[in-house]
Protein backbone atom coordinates (compact mmCIF):
# COMPACT_ATOMS: atom_id res chain seq x y z
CA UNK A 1 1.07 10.69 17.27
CA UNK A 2 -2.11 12.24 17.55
CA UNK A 3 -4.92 11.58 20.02
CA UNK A 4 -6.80 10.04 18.10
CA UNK A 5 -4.83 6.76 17.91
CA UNK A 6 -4.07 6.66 21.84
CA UNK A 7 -7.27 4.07 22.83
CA UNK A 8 -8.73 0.91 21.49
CA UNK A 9 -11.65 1.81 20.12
CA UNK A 10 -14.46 -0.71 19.25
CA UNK A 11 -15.22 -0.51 15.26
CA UNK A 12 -13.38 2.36 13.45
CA UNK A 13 -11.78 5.55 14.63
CA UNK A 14 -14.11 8.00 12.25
CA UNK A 15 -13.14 11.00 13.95
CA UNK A 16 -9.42 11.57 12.51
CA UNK A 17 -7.70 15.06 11.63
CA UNK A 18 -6.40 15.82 8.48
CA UNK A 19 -7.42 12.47 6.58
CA UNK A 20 -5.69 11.56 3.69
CA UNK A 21 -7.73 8.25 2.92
CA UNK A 22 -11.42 7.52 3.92
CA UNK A 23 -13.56 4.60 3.07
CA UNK A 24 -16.73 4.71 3.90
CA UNK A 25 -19.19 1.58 4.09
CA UNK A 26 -17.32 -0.48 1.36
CA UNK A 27 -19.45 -3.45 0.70
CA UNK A 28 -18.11 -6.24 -2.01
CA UNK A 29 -20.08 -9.56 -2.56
CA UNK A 30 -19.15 -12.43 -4.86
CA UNK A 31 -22.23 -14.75 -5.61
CA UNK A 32 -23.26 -15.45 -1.72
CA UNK A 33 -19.50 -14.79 0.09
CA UNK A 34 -19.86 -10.97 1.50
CA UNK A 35 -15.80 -10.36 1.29
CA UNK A 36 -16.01 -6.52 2.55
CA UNK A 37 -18.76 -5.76 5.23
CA UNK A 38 -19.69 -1.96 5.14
CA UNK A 39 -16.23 -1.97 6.23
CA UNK A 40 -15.26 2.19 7.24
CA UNK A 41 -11.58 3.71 8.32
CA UNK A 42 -9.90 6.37 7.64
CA UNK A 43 -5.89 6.74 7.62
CA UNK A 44 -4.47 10.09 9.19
CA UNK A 45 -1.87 11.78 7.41
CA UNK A 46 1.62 11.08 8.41
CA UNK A 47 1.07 7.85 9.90
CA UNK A 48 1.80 3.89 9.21
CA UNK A 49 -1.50 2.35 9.85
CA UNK A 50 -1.70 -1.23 9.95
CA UNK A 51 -4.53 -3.33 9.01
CA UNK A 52 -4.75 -6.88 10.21
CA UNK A 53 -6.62 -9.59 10.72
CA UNK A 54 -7.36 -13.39 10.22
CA UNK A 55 -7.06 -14.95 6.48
CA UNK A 56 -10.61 -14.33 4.63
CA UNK A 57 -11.18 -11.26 6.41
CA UNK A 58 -11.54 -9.24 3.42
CA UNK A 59 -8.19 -7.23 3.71
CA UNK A 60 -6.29 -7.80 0.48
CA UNK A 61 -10.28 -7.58 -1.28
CA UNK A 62 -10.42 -4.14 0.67
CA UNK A 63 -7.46 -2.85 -0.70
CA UNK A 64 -8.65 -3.82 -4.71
CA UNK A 65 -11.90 -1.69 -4.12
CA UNK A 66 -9.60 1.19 -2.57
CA UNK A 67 -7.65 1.32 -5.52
CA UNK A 68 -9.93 0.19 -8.48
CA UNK A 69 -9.20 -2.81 -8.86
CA UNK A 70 -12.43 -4.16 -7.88
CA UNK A 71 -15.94 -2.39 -8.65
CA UNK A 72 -17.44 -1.93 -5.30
CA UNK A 73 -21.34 -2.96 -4.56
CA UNK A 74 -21.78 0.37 -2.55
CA UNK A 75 -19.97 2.70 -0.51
CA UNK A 76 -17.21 5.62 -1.26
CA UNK A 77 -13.38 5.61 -0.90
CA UNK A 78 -12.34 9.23 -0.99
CA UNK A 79 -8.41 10.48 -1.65
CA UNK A 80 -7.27 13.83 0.05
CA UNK A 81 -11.63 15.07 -0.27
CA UNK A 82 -11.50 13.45 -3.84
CA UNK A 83 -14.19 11.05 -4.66
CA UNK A 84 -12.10 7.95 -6.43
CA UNK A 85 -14.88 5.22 -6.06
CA UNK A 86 -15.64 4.50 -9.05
CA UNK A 87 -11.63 5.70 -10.70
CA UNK A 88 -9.42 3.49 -12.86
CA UNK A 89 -6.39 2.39 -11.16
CA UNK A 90 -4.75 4.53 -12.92
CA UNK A 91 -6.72 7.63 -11.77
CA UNK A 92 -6.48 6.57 -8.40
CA UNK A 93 -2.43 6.42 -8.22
CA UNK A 94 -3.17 10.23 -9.88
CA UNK A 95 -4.35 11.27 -6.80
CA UNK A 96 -1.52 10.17 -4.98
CA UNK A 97 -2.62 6.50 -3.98
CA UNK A 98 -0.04 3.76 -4.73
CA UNK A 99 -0.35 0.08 -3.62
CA UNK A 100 2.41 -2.68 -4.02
CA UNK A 101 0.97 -6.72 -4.38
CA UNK A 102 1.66 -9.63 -1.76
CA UNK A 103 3.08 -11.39 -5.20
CA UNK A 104 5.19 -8.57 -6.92
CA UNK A 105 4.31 -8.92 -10.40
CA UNK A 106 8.21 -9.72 -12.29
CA UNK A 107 8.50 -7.88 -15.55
CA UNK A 108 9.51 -10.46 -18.26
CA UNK A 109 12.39 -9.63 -20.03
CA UNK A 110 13.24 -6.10 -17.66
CA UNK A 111 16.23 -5.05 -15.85
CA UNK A 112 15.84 -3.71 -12.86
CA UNK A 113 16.03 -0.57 -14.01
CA UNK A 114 13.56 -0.66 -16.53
CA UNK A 115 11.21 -2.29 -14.58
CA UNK A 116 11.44 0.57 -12.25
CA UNK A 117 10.71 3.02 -14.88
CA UNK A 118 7.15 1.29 -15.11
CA UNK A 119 6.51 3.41 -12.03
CA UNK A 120 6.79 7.01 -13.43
CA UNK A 121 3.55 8.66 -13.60
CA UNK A 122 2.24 11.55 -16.58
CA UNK A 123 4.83 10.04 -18.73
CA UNK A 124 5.18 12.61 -21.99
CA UNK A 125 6.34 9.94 -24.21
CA UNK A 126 3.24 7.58 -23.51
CA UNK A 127 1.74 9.68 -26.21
CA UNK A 128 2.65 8.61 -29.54
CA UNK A 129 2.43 12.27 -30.79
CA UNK A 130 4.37 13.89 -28.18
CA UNK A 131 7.62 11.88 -29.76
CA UNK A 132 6.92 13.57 -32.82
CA UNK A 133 5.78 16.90 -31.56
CA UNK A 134 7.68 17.48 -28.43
CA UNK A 135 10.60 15.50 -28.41
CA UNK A 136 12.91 18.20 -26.29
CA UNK A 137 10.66 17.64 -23.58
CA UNK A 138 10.06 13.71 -23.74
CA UNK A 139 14.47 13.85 -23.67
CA UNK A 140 14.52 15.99 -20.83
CA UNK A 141 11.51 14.04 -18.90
CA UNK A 142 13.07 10.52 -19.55
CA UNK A 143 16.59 12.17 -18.57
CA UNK A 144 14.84 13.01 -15.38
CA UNK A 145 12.78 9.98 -14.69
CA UNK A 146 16.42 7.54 -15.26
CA UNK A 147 18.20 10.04 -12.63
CA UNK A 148 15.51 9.42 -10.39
CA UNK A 149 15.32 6.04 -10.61
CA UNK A 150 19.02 5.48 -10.35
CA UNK A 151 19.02 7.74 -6.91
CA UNK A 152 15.98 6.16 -5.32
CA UNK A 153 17.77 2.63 -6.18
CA UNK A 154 20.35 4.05 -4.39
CA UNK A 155 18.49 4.96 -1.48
CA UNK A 156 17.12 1.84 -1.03
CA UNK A 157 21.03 0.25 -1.41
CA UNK A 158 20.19 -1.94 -4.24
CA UNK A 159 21.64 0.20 -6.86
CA UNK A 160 23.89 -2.56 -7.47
CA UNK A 161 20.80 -4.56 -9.35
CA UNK A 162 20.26 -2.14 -11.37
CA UNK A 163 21.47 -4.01 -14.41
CA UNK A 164 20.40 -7.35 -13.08
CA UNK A 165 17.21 -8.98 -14.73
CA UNK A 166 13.68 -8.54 -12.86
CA UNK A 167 13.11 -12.12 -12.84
CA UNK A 168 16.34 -13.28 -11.37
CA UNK A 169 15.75 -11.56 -8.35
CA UNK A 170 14.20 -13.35 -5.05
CA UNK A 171 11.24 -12.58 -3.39
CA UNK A 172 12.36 -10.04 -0.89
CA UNK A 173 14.90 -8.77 -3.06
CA UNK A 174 12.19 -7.77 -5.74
CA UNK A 175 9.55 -6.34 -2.84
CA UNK A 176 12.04 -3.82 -1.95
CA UNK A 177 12.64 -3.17 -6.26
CA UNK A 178 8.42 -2.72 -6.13
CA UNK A 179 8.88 -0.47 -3.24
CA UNK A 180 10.89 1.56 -4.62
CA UNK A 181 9.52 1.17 -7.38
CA UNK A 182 6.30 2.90 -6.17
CA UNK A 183 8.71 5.48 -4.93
CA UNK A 184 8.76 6.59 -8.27
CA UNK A 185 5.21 7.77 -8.90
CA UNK A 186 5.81 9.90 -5.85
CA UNK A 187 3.04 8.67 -3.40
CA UNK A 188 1.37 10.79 -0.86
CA UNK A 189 -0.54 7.54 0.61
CA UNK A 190 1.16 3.91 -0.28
CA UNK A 191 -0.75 0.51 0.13
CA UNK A 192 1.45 -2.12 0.99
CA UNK A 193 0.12 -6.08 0.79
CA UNK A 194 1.94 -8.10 3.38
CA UNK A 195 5.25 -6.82 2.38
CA UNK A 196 7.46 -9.04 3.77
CA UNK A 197 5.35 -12.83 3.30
CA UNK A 198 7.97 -14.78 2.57
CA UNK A 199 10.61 -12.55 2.87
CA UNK A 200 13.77 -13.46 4.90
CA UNK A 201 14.71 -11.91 7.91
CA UNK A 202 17.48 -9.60 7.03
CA UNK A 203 15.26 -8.40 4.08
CA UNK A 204 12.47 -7.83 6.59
CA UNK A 205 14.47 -6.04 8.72
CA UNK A 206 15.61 -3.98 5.22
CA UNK A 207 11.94 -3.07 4.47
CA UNK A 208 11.03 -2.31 7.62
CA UNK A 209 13.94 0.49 7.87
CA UNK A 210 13.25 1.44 4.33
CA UNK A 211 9.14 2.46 5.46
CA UNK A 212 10.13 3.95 8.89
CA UNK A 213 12.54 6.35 6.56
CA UNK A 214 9.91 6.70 4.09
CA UNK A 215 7.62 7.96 6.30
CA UNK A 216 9.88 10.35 7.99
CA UNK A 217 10.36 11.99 4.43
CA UNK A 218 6.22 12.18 5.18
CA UNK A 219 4.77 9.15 3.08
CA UNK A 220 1.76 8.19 4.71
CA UNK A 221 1.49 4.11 4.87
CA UNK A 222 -1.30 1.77 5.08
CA UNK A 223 0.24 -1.86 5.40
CA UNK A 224 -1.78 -5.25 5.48
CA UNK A 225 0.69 -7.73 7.44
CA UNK A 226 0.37 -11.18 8.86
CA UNK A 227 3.69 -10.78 10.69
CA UNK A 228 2.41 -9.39 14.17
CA UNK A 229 6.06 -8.95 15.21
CA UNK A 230 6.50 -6.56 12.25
CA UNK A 231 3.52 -4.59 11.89
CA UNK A 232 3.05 -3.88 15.72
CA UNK A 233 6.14 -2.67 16.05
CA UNK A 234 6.02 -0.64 13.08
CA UNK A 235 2.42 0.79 12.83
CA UNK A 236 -0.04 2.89 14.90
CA UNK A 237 -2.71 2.82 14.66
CA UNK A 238 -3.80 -0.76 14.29
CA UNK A 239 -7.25 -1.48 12.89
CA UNK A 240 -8.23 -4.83 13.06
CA UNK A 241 -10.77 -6.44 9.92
CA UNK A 242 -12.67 -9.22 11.30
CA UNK A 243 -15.22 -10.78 8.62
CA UNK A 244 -15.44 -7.99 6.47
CA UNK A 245 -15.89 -4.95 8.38
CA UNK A 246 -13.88 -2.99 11.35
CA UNK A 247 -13.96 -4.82 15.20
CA UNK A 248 -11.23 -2.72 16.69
CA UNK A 249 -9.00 -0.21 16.28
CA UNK A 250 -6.19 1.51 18.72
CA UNK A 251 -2.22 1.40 19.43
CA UNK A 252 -0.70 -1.82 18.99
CA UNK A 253 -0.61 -2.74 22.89
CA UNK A 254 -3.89 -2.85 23.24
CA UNK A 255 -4.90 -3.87 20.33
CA UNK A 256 -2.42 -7.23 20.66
CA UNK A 257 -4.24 -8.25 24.31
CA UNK A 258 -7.54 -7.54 23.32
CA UNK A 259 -9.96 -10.68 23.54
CA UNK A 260 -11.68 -9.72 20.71
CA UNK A 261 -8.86 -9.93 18.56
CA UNK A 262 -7.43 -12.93 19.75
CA UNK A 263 -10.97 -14.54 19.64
CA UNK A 264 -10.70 -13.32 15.93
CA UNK A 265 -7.55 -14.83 14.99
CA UNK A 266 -8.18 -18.08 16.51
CA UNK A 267 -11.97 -18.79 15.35
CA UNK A 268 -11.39 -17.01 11.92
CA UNK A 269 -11.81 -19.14 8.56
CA UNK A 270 -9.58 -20.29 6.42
CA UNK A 271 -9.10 -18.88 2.67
């Protein structure tokens, strides 16, 4: 771990090596609520960074600016140097920048495995003229992108579902489909929304070991988590989102006895 991440600092840590992600003074209003503060981090490369704090504290609102979904009101998210602020979703994830959903979104109809083959990114055979003009290569590409699934299903040890429909699956079951799902695209930097709400505890414990191997492989994580159990003893650094913007950030220690932060949790409001 670097030094960076070895003290609780108040507000953001802005002084990272080799940043991967970077927002800078996001600001999002809807009609008179400010959701997102001038909030600022930045997430270091190779780490899980967690980002917590109480419910309407902007987090999951943070996370749809970061990725597109929402049209910021000012400020900059930047991807590996690469301005995305104003991207498409799908320009974002381009750039290496995949997120997952607190509610994984069940593909009607889909197996398993073809809902993981949603995933694939630069898809050849998206383009209606590619199947007539290049079919060798759309073959060989879907060839690839089915082996691929079928192995990363295996790494996660649910290749067993593979033929099972989306929607029969249960919550936790289908988080670790989306996560692996995400796999696919081939992240540098993956978003995760509470990924284990509602999720039993043998699940949990699945996800948990699925990230910390992730990671390893050298996925960098940012992870929004009400389960303090989970995320502090997963992530580091912790940066805490209090009202819209950054109030601490630091290891998880000191971040889970800081007054602050428990002051935070406890006078928060509700959604």
């Amino acid at each position: 771990m670097s030094e960076t991440t070895q003290k609780l600092r108040d507000g953001p840590n802005l002084d990272k090596e080799n940043v991967v992600l970077e927002v800078d003074t996001l600001r999002k209003t809807f009609g008179g609520l400010v959701a997102t503060n001038d909030a600022s981090f930045q997430v270091e490369k190779g780490t899980i960074t967690g980002l917590i704090g109480p419910n309407g504290a902007g987090k999951s609102t943070l996370f749809n600016l970061i990725t597109g979904f929402y049209e910021e009101d000012s400020g900059r998210v930047t991807v590996n140097g690469v301005d995305v602020t104003d991207a498409e979703p799908h320009e974002v994830a381009e750039e290496g920048l995949i997120r997952t959903f607190q509610t994984p979104r069940k593909l009607e109809g889909m197996t398993v495995r073809e809902a993981m083959l949603v995933g694939a990114q630069d898809q050849i055979g998206e383009s209606f003229v590619s199947l007539f003009t290049r079919p060798g290569e759309v073959a060989e590409q879907e060839r690839k992108t089915l082996e691929d699934a079928h192995r990363i299903l295996e790494e996660f040890e649910i290749g067993h579902l593979a033929a099972q429909s989306a929607t029969d699956l249960s919550g936790g079951q289908m988080k670790l489909v989306e996560l692996a799902r995400a796999m696919l695209a081939e992240p540098e930097v993956l978003l995760l929304d509470e990924p284990v709400a509602g999720v039993n505890p043998t699940l949990a414990n699945k996800l948990r070991d699925q990230i910390a191997r992730l990671n390893e492989q050298g996925v960098t994580f940012c992870i929004i988590e009400h389960d303090m159990d989970f995320i502090m003893n997963l992530a580091d650094p912790i940066i805490v989102l209090d009202q819209g913007s950054v109030l601490v950030e630091g290891p998880p220690d000191a971040v889970r006895n800081d007054d602050r932060v428990i002051d935070a949790y406890l006078g928060g409001p509700g959604e």
